[in-house]
Protein backbone atom coordinates (compact mmCIF):
# COMPACT_ATOMS: atom_id res chain seq x y z
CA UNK A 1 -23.15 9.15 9.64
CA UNK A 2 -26.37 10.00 10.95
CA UNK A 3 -29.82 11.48 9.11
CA UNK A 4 -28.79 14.87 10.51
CA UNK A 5 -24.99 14.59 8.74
CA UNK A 6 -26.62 13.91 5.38
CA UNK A 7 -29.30 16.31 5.65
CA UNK A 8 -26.21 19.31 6.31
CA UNK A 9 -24.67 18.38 3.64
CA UNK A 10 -27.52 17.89 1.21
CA UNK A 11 -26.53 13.81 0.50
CA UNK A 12 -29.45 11.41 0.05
CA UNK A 13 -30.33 9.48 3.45
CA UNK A 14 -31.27 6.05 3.02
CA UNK A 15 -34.69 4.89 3.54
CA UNK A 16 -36.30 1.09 4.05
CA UNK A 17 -36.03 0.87 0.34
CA UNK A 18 -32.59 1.97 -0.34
CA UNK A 19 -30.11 -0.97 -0.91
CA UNK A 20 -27.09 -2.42 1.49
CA UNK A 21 -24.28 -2.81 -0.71
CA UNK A 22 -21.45 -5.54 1.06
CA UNK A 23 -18.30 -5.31 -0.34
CA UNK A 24 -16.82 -8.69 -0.51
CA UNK A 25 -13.46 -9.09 -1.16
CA UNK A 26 -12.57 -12.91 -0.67
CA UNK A 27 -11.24 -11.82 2.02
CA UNK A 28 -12.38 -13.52 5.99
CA UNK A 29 -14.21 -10.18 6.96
CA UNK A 30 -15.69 -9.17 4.33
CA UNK A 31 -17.65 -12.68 4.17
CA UNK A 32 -18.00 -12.44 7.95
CA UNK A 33 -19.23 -8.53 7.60
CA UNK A 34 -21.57 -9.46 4.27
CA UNK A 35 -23.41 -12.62 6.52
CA UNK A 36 -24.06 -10.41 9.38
CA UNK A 37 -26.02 -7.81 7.02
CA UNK A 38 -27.77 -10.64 5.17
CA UNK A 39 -28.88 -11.83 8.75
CA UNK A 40 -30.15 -8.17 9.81
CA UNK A 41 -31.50 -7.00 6.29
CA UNK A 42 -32.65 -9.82 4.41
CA UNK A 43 -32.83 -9.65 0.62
CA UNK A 44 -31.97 -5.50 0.64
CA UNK A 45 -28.75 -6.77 0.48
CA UNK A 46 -26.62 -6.69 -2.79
CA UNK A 47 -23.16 -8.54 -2.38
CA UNK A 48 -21.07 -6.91 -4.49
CA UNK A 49 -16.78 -7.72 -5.72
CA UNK A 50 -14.49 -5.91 -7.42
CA UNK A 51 -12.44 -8.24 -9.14
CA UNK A 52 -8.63 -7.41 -9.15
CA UNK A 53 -7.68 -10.36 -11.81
CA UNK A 54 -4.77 -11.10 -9.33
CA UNK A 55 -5.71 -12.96 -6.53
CA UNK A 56 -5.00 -16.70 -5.61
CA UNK A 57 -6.98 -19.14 -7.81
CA UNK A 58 -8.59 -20.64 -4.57
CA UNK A 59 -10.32 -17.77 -4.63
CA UNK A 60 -12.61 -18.58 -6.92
CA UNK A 61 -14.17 -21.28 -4.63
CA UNK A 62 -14.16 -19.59 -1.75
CA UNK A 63 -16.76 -16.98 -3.49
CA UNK A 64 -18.82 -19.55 -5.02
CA UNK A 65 -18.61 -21.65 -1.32
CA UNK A 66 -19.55 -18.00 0.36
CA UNK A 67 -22.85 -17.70 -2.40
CA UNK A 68 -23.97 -20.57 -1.14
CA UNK A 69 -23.47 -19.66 2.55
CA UNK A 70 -25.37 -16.54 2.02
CA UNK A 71 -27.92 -17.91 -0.59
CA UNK A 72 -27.43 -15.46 -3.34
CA UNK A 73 -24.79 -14.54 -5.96
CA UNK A 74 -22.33 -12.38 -5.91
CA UNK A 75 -22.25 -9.45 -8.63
CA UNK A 76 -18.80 -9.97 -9.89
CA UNK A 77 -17.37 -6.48 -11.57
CA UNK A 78 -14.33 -5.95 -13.28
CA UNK A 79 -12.00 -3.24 -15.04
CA UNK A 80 -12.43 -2.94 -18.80
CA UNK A 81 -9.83 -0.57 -19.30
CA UNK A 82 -6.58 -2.80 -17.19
CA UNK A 83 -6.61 -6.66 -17.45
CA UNK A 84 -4.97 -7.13 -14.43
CA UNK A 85 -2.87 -4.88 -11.87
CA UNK A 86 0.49 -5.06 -13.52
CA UNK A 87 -0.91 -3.57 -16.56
CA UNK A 88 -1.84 -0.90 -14.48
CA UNK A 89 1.52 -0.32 -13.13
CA UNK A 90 3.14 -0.83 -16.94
CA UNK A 91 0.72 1.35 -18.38
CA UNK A 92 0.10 3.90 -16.02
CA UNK A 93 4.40 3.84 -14.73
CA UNK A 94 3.50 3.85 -11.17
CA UNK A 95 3.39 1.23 -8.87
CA UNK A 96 2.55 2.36 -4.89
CA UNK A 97 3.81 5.95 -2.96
CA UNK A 98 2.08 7.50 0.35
CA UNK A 99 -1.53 7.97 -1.41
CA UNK A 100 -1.34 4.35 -2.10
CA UNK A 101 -1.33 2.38 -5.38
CA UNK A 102 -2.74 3.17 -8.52
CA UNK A 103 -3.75 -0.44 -9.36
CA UNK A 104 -5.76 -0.35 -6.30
CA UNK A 105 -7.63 2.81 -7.78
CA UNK A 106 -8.38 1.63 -11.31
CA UNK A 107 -9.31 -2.17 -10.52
CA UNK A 108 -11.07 -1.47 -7.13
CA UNK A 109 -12.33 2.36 -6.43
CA UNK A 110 -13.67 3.24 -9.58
CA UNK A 111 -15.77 0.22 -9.79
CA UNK A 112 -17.39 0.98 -6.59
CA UNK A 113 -17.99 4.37 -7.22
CA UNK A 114 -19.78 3.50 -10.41
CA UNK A 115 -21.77 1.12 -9.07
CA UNK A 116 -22.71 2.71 -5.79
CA UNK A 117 -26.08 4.85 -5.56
CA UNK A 118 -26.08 8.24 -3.17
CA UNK A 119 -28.73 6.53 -0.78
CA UNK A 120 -27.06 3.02 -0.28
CA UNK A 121 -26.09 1.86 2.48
CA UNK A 122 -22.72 0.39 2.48
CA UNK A 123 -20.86 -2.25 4.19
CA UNK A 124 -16.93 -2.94 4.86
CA UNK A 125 -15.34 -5.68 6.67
CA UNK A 126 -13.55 -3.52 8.90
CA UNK A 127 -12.53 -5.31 12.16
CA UNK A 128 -12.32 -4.79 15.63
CA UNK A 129 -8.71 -3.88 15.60
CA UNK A 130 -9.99 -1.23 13.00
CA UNK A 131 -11.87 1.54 14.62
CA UNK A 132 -9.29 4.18 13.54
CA UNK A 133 -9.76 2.95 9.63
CA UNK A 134 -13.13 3.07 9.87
CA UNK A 135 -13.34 6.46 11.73
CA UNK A 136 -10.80 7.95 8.95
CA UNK A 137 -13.07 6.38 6.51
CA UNK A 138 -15.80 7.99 7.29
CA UNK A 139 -14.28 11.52 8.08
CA UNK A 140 -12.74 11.50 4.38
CA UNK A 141 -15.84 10.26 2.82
CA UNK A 142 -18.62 11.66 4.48
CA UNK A 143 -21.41 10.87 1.59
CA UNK A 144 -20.98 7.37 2.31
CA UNK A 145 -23.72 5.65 5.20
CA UNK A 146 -21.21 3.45 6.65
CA UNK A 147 -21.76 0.81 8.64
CA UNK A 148 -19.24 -1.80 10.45
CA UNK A 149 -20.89 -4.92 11.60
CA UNK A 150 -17.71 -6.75 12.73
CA UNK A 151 -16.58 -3.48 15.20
CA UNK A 152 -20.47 -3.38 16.28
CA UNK A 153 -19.97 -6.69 17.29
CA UNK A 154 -16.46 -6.21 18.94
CA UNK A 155 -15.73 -9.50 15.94
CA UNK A 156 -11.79 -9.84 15.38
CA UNK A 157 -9.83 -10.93 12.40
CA UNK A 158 -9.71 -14.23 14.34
CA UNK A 159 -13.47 -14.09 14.97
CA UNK A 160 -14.20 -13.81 11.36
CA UNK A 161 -12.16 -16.54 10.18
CA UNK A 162 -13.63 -18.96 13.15
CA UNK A 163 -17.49 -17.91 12.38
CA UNK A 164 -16.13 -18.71 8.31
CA UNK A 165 -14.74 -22.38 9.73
CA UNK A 166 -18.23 -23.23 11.54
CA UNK A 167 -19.88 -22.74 8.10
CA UNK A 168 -18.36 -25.46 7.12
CA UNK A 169 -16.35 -23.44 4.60
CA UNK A 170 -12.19 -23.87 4.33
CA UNK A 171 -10.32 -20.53 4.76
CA UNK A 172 -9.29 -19.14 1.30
CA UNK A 173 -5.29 -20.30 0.87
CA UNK A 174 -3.16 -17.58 1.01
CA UNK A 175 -4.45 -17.40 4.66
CA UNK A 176 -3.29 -21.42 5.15
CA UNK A 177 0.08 -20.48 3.83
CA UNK A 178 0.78 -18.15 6.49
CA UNK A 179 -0.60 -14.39 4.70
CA UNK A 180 -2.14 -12.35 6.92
CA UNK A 181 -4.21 -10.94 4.32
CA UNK A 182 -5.77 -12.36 0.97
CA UNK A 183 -4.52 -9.25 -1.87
CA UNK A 184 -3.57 -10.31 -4.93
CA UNK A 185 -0.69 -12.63 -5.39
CA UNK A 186 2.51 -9.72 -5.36
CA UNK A 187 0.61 -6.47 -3.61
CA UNK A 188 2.67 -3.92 -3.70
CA UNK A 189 2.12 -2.58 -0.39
CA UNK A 190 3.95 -5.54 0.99
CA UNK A 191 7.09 -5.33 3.29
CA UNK A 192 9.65 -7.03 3.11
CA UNK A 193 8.77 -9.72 5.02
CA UNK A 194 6.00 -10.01 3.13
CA UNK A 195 8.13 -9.98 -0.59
CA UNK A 196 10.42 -12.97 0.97
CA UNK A 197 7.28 -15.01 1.71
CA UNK A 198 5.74 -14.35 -1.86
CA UNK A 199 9.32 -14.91 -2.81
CA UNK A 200 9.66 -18.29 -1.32
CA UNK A 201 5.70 -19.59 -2.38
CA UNK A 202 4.99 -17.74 -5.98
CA UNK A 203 8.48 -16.99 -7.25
CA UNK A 204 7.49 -15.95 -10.58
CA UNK A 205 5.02 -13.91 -8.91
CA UNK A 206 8.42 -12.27 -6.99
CA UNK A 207 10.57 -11.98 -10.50
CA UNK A 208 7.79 -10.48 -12.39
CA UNK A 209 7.29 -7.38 -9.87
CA UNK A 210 10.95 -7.24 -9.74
CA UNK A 211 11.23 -6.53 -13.30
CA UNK A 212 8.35 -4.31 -13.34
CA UNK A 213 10.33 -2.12 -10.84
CA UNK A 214 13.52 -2.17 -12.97
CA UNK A 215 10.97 -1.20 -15.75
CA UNK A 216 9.18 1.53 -14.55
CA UNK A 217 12.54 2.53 -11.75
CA UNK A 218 10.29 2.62 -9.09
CA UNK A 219 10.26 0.03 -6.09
CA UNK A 220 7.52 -1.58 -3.95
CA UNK A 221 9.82 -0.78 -0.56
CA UNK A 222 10.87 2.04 0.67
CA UNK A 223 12.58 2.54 4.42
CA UNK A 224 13.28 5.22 6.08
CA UNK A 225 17.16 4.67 6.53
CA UNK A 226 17.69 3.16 2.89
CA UNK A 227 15.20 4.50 0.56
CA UNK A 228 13.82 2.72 -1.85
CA UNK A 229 15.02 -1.02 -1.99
CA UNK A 230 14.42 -2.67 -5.12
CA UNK A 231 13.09 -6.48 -4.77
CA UNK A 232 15.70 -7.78 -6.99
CA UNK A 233 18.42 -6.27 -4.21
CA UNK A 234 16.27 -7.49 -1.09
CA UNK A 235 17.94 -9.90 1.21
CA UNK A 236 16.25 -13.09 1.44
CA UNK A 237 16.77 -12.91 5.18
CA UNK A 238 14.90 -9.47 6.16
CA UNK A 239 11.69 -8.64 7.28
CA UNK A 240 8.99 -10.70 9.39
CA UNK A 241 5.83 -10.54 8.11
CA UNK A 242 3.96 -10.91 11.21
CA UNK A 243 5.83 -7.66 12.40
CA UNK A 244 4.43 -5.72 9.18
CA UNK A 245 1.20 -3.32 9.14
CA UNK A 246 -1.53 -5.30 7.52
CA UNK A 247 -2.33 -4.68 3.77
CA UNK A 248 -5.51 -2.52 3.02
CA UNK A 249 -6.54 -2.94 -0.39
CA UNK A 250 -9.81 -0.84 0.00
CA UNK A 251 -11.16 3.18 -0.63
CA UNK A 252 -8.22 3.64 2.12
CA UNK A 253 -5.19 2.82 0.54
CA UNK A 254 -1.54 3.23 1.88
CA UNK A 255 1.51 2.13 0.99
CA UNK A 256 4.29 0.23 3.70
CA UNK A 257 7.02 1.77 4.80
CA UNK A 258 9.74 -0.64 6.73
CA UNK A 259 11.70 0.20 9.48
């Protein structure tokens, strides 16, 4: 968004003093996206995560190996309301429909929102092969001064994990088993090639969303030919997870629906 887009709609426009908030997310682009904006604006920058209380233990050393990369801390926030998504889903009966999931919203969204400031500008890890997010981003936020240092940069999901590996710094592990994206252990935006993977690697992660569907009677799958397909029901022979839309677990949130 330019000056002229915030000035029409009466938004705060950043200045030299305002801060650049990164949102890291553990994740290969965000750390990519956050070092680029340290390298272009110095100590303006703020690195900021939302902590999920679900994701892979490694996790915790990638962010402390990425603090030292980018010679800072990060500012680690977290719910106080929901220890961890699955409460969310318990307590709130809902697990993931076509606005995306709630746990998403409570451990993620409304931490940013409170700690973002109307002139910040703010930084996402979206990729090359995500113009289209980033452009519906912006349209559906328009308050927000975006920017995209990975699409500036033409920098793929492969780019960001490379430029990560010449740090010197091992990808986290749920990319080195084979995940194409690093969500907490069980997202529920998964396919179902997806569910047979976190099936065959974190079983109990499998049998505890199973039984949270049974709970609540809602399911992490739906297709369009069978409806909703419960997890506890899912053939350990469908889906290929390299076939499935990547998982956003972001301000743009959407569910998976299989074919």
């Amino acid at each position: 968004m330019t000056a002229d887009q915030f000035a029409l709609f009466d938004v705060p426009s950043p200045t030299e003093s305002s801060r650049v908030v990164s949102w890291f997310s553990c994740g290969a682009a965000s750390a990519a996206a956050t070092k680029l904006s340290i390298d272009k604006y110095g100590d303006r920058v703020v690195v900021a995560y939302t902590d999920p209380k679900g994701e892979h233990p490694d996790n915790k050393r990638f962010l402390a190996d990425c603090e030292k990369w980018f010679g800072r801390e990060i500012v680690q926030l977290s719910s106080r309301f929901y220890k961890d998504p699955w409460d969310v889903m318990l307590r709130e009966r809902y697990i993931v429909g076509p606005d995306g999931a709630k746990c998403t919203g409570e451990m993620k969204r409304v931490l940013r929102f409170t700690f973002q400031r109307p002139d910040d500008i703010q930084v996402f890890g979206y990729t090359a092969e995500e113009k289209a997010r980033a452009n519906r981003f912006r349209e559906e936020n328009f308050e927000v001064y975006l920017e995209t240092p990975l699409i500036d940069q033409g920098l793929t999901k492969s780019d960001c994990k490379e430029m990560i590996r010449e740090a010197g710094i091992e990808i986290p592990a749920m990319y080195r088993l084979g995940f194409q994206n690093n969500n907490c252990i069980g997202c529920p935006k998964g396919g179902m090639g997806y569910w047979n993977k976190i099936r065959r690697h974190f079983p109990e992660a499998f049998e505890r969303m199973a039984r949270i569907e049974r709970e609540i009677g809602a399911t992490c799958i739906r297709t369009k030919k069978e409806g909703r397909v419960f997890l506890d029901e899912l053939d350990p022979a469908r889906g290929n997870i390299l076939d499935e839309p990547d998982i956003e677990c972001s301000l743009m949130c959407h569910g998976s629906d299989a074919a």
